[in-house]
Protein backbone atom coordinates (compact mmCIF):
# COMPACT_ATOMS: atom_id res chain seq x y z
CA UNK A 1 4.57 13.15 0.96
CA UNK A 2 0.98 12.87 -0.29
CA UNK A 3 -2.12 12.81 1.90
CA UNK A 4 -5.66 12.62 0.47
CA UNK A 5 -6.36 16.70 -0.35
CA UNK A 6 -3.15 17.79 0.33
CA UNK A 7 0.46 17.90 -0.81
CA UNK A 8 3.61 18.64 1.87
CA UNK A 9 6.77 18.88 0.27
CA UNK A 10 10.43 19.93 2.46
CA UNK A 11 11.68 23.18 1.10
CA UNK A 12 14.51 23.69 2.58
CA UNK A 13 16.40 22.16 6.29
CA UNK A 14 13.52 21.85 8.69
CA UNK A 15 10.92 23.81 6.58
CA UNK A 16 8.00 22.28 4.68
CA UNK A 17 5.12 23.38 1.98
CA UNK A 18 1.54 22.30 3.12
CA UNK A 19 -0.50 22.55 -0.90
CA UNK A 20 -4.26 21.94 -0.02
CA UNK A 21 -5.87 20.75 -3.41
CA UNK A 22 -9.66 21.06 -3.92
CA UNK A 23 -10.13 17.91 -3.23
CA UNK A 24 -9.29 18.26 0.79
CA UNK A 25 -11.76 16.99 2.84
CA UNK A 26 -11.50 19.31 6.12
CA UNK A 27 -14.72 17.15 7.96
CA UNK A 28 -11.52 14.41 8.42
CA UNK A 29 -9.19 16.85 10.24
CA UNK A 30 -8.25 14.28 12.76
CA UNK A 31 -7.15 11.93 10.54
CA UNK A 32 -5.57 14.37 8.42
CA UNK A 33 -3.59 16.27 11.58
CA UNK A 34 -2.29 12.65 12.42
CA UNK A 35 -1.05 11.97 9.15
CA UNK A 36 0.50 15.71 8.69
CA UNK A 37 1.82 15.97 12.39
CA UNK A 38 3.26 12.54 12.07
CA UNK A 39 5.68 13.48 9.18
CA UNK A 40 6.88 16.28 10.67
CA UNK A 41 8.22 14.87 13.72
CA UNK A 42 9.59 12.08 11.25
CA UNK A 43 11.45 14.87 9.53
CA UNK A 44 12.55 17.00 12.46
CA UNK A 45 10.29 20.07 11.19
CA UNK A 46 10.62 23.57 12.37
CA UNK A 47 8.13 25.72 10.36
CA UNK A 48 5.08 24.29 8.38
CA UNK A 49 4.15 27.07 5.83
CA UNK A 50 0.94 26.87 4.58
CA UNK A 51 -0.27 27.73 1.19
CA UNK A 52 -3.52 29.85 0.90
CA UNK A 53 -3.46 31.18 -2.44
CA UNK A 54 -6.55 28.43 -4.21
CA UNK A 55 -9.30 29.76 -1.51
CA UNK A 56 -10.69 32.46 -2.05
CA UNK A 57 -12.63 32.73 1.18
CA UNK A 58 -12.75 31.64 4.77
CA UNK A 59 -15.20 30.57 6.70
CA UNK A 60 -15.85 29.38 10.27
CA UNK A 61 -15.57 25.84 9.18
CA UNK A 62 -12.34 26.43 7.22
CA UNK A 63 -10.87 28.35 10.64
CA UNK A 64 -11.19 25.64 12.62
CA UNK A 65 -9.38 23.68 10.37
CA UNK A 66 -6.11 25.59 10.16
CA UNK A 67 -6.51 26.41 13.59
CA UNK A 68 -6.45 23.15 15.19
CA UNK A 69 -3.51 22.32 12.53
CA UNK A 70 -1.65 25.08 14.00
CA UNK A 71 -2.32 24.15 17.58
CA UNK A 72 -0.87 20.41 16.95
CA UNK A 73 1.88 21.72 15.09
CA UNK A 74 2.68 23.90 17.86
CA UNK A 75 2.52 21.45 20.46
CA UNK A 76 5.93 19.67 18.46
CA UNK A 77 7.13 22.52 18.26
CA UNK A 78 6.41 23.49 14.66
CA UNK A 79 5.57 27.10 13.59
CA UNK A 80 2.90 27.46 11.27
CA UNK A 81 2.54 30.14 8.63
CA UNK A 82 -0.23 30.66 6.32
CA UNK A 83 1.07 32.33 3.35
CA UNK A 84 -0.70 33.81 0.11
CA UNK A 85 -3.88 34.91 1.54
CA UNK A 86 -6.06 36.28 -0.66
CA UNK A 87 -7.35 39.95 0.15
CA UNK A 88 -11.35 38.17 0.04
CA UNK A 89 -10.09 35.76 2.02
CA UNK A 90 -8.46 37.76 4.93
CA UNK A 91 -11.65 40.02 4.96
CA UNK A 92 -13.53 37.46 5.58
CA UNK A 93 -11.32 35.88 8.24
CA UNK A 94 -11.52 39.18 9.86
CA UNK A 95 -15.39 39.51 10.33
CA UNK A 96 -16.26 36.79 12.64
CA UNK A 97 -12.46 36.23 14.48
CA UNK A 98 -12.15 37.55 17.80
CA UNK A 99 -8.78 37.74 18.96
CA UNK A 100 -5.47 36.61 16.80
CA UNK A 101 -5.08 33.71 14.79
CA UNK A 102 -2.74 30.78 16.36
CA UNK A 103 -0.85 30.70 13.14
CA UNK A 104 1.63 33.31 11.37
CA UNK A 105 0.96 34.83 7.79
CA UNK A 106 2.98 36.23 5.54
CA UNK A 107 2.46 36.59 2.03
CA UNK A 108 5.50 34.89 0.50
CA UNK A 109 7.51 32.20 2.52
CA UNK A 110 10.33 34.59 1.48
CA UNK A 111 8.87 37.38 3.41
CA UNK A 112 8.76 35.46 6.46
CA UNK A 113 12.39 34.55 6.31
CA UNK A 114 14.07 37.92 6.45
């Protein structure tokens, strides 16, 4: 499935692959949560694993983003786990959050499955 800015593909029974392209357009997260939360209850999801590897940083806006993706993805029952973080990236995550992150990470959607 295609959305505007991002790319979710089914890897495997119940898991999927969230690719954000450069492109995404976070300022529509509503509309982009529908479309994304939508599928996944089409398809009977379990875990949403989202790839991090393009972005090299994250910011406050970017946050909010993946957190209120994780937070409607957990509400049907969908795990969420950012994978590929880059080290600038997780720094930077780490200076202005407070407490732990909604979603998982791992760094390989392998790693998370043993």
């Amino acid at each position: 499935m295609s959305i505007p800015g991002l790319h979710l593909t089914q890897i495997g029974s119940g898991d999927f692959l969230l690719d954000p392209s450069r492109s995404l357009n976070i300022r529509d997260k509503d509309s982009l949560i529908d479309a994304v939360t939508a599928h996944l209850m089409q398809m009977r999801a379990v875990r949403l694993y989202y790839d991090l590897s393009d972005l090299g940083l994250i910011d406050p806006l970017y946050y909010s983003w993946l957190d209120a993706l994780a937070r409607a993805a957990h509400i049907i029952n969908v795990e969420m786990i950012c994978i590929r973080m880059q080290p600038t990236a997780a720094f930077a995550l780490a200076r202005f959050l407070d407490g732990l992150p909604v979603f998982k990470t791992a760094l390989e959607i392998q790693d998370w499955q043993k």
